[in-house]
PDB file of N, CA and C in Angstrom:
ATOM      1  N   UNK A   1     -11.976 -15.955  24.718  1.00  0.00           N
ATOM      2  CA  UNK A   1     -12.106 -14.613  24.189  1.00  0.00           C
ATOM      3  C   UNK A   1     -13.524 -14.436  23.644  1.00  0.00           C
ATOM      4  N   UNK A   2     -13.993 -13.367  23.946  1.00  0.00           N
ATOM      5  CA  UNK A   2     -15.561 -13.055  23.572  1.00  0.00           C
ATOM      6  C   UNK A   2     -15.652 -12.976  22.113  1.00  0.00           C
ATOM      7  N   UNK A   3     -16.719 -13.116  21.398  1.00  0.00           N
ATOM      8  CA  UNK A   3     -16.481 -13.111  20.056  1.00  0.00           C
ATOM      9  C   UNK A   3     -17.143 -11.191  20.157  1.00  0.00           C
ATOM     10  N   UNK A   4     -16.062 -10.733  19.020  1.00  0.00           N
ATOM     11  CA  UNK A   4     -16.193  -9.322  18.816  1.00  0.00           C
ATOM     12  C   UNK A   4     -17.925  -9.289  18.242  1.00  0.00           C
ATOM     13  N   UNK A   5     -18.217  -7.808  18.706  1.00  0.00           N
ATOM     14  CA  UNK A   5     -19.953  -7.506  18.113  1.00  0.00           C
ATOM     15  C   UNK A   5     -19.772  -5.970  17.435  1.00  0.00           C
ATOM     16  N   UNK A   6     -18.597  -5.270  17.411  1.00  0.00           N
ATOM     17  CA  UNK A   6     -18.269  -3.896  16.575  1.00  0.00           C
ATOM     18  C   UNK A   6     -17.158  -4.083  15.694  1.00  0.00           C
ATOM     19  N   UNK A   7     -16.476  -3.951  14.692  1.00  0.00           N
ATOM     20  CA  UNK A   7     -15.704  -3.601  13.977  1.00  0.00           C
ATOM     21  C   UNK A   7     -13.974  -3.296  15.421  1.00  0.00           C
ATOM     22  N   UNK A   8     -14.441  -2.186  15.802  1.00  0.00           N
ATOM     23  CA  UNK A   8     -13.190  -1.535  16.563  1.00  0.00           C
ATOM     24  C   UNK A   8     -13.252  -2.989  17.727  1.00  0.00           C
ATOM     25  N   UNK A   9     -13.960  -3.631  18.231  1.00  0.00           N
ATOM     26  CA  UNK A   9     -13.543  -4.736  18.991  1.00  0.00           C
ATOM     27  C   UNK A   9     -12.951  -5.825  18.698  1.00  0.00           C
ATOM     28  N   UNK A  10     -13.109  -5.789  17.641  1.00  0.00           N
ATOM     29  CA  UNK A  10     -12.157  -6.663  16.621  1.00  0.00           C
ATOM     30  C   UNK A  10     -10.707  -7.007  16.737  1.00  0.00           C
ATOM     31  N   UNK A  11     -10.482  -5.417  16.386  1.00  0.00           N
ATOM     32  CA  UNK A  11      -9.194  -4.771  16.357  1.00  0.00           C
ATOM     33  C   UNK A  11      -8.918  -4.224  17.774  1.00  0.00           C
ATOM     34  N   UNK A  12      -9.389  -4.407  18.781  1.00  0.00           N
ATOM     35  CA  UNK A  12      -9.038  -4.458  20.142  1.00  0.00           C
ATOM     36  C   UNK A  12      -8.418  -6.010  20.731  1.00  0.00           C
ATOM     37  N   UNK A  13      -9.112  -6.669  20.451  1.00  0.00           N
ATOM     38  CA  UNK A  13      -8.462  -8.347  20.681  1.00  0.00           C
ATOM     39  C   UNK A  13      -7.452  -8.173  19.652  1.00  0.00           C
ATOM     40  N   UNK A  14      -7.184  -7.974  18.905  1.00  0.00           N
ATOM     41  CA  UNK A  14      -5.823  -7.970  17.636  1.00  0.00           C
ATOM     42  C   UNK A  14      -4.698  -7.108  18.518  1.00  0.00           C
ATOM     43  N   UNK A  15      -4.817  -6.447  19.466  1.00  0.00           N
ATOM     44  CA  UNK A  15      -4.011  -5.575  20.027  1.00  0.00           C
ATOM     45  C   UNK A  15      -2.837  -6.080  20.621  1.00  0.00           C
ATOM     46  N   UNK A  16      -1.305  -5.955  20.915  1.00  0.00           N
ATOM     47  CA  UNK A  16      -0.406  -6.464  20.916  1.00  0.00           C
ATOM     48  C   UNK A  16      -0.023  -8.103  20.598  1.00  0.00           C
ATOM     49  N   UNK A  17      -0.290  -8.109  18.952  1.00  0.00           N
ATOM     50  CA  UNK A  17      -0.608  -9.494  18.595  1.00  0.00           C
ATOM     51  C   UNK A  17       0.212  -9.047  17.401  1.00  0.00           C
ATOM     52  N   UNK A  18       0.503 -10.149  16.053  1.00  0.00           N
ATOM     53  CA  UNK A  18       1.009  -9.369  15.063  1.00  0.00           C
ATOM     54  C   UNK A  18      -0.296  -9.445  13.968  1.00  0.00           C
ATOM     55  N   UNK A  19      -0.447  -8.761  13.001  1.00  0.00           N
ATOM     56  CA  UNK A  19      -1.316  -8.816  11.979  1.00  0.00           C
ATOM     57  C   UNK A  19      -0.437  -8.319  10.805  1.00  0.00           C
ATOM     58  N   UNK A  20      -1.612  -8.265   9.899  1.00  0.00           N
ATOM     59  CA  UNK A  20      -1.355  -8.148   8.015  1.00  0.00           C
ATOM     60  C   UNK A  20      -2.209  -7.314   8.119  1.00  0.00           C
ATOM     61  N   UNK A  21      -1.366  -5.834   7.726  1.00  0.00           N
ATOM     62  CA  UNK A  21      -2.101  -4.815   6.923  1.00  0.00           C
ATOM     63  C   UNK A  21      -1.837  -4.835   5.440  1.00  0.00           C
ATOM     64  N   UNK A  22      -3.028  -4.683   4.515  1.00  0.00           N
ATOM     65  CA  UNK A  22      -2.972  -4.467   3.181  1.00  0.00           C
ATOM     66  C   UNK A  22      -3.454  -3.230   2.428  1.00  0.00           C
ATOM     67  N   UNK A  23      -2.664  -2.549   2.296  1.00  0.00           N
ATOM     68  CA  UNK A  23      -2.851  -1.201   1.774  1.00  0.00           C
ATOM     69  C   UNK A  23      -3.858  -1.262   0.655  1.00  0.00           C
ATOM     70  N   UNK A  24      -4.178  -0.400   0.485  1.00  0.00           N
ATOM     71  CA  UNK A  24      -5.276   0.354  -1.745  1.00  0.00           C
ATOM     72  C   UNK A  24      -3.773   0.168  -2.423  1.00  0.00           C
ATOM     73  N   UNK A  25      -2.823   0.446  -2.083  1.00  0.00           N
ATOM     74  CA  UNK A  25      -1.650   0.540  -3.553  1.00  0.00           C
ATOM     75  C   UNK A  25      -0.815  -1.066  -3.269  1.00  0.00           C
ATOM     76  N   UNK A  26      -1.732  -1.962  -2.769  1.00  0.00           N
ATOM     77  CA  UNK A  26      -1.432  -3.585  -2.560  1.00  0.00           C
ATOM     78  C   UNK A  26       0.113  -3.824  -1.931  1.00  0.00           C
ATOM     79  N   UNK A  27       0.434  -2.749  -1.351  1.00  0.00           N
ATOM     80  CA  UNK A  27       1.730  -2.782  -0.602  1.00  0.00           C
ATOM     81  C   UNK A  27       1.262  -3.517   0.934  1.00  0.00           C
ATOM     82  N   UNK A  28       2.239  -4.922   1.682  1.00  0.00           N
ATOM     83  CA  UNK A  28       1.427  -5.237   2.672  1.00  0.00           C
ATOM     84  C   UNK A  28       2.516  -4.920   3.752  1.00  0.00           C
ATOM     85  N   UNK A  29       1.967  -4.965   4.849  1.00  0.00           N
ATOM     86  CA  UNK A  29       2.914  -4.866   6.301  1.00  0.00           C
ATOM     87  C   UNK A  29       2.319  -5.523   7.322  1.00  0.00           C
ATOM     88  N   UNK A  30       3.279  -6.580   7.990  1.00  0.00           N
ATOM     89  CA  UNK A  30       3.464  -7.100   9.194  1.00  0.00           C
ATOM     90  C   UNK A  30       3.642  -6.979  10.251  1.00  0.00           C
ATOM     91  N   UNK A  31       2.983  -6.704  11.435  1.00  0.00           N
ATOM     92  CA  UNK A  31       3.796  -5.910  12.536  1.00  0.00           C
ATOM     93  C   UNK A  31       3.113  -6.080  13.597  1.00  0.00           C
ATOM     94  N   UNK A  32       3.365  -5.693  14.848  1.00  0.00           N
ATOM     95  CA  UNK A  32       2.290  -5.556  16.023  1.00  0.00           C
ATOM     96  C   UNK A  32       1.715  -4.883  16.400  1.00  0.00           C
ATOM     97  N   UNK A  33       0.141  -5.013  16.095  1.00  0.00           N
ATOM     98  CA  UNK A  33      -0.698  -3.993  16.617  1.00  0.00           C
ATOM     99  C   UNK A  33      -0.646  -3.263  18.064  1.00  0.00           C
ATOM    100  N   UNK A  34       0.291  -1.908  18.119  1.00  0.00           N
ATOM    101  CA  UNK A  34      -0.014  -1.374  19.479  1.00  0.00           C
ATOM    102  C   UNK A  34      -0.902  -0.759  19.549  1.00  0.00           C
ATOM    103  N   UNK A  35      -1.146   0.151  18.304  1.00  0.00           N
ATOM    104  CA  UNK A  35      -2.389   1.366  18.544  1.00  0.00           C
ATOM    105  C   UNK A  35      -3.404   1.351  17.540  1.00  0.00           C
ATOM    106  N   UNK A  36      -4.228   2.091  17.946  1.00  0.00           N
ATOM    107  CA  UNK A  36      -5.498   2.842  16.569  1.00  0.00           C
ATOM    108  C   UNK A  36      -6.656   3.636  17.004  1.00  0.00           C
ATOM    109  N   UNK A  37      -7.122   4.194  16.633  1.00  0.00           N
ATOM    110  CA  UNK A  37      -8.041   5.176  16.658  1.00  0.00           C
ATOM    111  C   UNK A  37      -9.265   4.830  15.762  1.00  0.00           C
ATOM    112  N   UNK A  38     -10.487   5.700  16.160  1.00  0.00           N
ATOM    113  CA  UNK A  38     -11.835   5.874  14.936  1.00  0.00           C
ATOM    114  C   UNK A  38     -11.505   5.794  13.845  1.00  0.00           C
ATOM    115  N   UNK A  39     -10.522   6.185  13.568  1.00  0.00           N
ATOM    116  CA  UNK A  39     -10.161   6.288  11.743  1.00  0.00           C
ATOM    117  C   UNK A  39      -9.571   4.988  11.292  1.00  0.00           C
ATOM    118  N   UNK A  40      -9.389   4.041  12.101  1.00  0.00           N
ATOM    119  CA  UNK A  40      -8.593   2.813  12.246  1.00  0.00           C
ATOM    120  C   UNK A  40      -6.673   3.522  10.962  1.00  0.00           C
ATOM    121  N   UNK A  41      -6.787   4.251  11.640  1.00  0.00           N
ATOM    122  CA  UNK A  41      -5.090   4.905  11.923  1.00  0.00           C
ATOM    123  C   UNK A  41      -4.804   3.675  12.518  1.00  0.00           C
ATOM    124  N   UNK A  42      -3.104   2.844  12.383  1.00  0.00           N
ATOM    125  CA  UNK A  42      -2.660   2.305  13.179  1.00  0.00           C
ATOM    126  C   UNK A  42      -1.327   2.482  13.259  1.00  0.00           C
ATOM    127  N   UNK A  43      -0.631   1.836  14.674  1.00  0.00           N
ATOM    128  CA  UNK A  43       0.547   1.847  15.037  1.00  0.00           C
ATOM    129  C   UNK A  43       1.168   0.790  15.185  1.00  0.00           C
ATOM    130  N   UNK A  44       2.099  -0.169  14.149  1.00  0.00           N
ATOM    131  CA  UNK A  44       2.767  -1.235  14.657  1.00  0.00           C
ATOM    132  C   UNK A  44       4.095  -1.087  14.717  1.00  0.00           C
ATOM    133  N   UNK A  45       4.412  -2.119  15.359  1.00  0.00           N
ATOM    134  CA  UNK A  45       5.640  -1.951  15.887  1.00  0.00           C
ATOM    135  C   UNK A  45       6.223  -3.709  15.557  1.00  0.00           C
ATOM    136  N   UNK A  46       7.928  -3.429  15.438  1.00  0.00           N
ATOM    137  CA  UNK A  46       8.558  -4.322  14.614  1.00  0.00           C
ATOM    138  C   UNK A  46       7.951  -4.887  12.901  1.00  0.00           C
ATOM    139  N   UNK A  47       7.523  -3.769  12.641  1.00  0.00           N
ATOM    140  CA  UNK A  47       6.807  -3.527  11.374  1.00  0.00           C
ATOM    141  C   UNK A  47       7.893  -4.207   9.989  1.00  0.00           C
ATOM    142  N   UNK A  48       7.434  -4.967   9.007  1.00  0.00           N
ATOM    143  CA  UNK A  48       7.951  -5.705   8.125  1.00  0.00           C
ATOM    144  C   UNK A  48       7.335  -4.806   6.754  1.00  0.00           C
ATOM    145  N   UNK A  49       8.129  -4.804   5.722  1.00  0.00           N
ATOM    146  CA  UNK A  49       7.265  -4.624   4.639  1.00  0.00           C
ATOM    147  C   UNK A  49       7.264  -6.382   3.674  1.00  0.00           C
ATOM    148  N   UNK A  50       6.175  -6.733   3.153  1.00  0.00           N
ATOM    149  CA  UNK A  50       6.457  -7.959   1.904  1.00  0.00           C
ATOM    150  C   UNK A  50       5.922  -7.386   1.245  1.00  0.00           C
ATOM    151  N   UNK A  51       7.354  -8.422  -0.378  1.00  0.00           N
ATOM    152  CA  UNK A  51       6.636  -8.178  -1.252  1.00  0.00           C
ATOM    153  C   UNK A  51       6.908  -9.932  -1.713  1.00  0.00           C
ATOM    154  N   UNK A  52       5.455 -10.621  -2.481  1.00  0.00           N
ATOM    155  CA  UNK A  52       5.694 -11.516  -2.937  1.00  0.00           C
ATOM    156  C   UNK A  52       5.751 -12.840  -1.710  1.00  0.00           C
ATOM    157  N   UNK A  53       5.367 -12.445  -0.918  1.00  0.00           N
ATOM    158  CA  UNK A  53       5.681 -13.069   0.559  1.00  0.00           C
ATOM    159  C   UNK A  53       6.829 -13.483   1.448  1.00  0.00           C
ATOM    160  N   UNK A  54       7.738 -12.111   1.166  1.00  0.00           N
ATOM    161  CA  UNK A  54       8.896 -12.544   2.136  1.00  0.00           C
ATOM    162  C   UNK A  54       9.642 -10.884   1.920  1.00  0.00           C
ATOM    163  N   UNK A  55       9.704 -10.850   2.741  1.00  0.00           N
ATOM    164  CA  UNK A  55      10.506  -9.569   3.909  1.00  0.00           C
ATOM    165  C   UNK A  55      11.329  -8.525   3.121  1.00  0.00           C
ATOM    166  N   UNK A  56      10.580  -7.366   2.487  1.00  0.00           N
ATOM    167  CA  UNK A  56      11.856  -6.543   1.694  1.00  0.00           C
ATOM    168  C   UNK A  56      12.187  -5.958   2.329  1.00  0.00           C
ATOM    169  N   UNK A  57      11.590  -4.880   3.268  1.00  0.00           N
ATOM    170  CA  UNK A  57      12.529  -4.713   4.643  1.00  0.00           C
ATOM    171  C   UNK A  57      11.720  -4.445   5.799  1.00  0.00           C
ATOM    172  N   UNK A  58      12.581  -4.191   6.515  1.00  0.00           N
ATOM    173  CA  UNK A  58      12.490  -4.107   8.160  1.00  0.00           C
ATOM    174  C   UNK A  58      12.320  -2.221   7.995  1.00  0.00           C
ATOM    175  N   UNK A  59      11.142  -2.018   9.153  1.00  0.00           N
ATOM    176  CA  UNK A  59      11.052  -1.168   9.248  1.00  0.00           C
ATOM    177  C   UNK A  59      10.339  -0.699  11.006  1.00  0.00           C
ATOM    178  N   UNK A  60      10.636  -1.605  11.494  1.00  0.00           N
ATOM    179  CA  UNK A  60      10.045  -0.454  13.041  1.00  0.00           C
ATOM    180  C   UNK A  60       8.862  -0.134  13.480  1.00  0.00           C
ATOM    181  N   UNK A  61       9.046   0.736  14.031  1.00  0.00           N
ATOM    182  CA  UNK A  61       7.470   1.362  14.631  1.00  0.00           C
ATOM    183  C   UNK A  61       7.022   2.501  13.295  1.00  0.00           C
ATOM    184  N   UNK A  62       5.807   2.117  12.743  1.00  0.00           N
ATOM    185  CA  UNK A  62       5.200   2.753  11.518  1.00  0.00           C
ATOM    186  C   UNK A  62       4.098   3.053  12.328  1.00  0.00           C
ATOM    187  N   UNK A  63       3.306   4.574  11.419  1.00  0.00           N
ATOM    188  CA  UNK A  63       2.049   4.647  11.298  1.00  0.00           C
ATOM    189  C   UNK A  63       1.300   4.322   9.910  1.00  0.00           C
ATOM    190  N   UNK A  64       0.437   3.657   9.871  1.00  0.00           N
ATOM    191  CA  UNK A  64      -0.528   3.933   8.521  1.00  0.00           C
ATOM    192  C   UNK A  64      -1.419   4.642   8.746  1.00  0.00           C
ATOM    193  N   UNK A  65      -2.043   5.372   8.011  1.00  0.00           N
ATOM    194  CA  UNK A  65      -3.228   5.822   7.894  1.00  0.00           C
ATOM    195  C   UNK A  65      -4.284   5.288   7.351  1.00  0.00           C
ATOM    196  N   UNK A  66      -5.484   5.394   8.414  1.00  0.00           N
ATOM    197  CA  UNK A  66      -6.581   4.612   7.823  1.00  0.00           C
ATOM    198  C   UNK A  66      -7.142   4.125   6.599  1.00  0.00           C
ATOM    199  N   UNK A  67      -7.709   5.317   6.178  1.00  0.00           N
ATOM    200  CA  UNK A  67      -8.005   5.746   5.118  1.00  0.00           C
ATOM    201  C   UNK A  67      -7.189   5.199   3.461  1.00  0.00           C
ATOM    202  N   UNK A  68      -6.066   4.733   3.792  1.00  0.00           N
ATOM    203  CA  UNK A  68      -5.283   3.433   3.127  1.00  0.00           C
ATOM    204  C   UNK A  68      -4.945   2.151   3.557  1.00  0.00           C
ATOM    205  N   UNK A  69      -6.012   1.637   4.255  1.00  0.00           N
ATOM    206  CA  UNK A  69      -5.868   0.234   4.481  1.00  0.00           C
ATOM    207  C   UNK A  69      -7.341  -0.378   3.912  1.00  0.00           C
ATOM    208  N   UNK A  70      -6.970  -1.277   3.292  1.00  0.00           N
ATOM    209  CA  UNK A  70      -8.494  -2.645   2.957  1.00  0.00           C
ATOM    210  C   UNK A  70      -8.689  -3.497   3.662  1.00  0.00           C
ATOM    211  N   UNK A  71      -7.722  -3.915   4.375  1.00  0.00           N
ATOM    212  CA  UNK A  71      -7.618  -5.204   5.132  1.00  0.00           C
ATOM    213  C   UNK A  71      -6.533  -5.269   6.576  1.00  0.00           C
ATOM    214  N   UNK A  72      -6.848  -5.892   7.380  1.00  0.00           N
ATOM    215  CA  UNK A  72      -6.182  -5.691   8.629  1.00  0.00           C
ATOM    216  C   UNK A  72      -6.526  -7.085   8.899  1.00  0.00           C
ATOM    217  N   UNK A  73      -5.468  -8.602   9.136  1.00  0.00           N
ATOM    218  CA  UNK A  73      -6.005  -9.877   9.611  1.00  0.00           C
ATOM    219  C   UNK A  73      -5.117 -10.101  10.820  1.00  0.00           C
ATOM    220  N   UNK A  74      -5.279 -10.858  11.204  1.00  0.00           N
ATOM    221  CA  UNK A  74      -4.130 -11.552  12.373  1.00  0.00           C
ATOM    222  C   UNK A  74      -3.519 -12.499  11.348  1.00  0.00           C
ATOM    223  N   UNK A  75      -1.910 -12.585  11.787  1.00  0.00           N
ATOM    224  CA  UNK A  75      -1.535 -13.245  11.034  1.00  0.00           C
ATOM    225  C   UNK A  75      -1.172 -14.722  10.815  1.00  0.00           C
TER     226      UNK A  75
END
């Protein structure tokens, strides 16, 4: 795999993979990156919420909005 040289290529290799989103209100979610946009908007799917590091619930195909995320890792 090429090593990423933009931000959004990053998060293109992260693409049907699972990652850790971490919200501004420190709420985190687990899930598989299907989608995102310029705004790094994303779409995962089989989406988890934790709290404390383990599973408060199950939640599906979510959107976040960009603009509330700090962090996006592979997990």
């Amino acid at each position: 795999m090429a090593e990423p040289s933009r931000p959004l290529d990053a998060l293109n290799n992260a693409r049907d993979k699972r990652v850790v989103v971490e919200l501004k209100n420190n709420r985190i979610y687990v899930g598989k990156l299907k989608s995102f946009d310029i705004h790094v908007n994303v779409v995962l799917e089989d989406a988890e919420e934790h709290v404390d590091g383990e599973v408060k619930r199950k939640l599906g195909v979510i959107f976040i909005r960009g603009d509330t995320i700090t962090i996006i890792s592979p997990e």
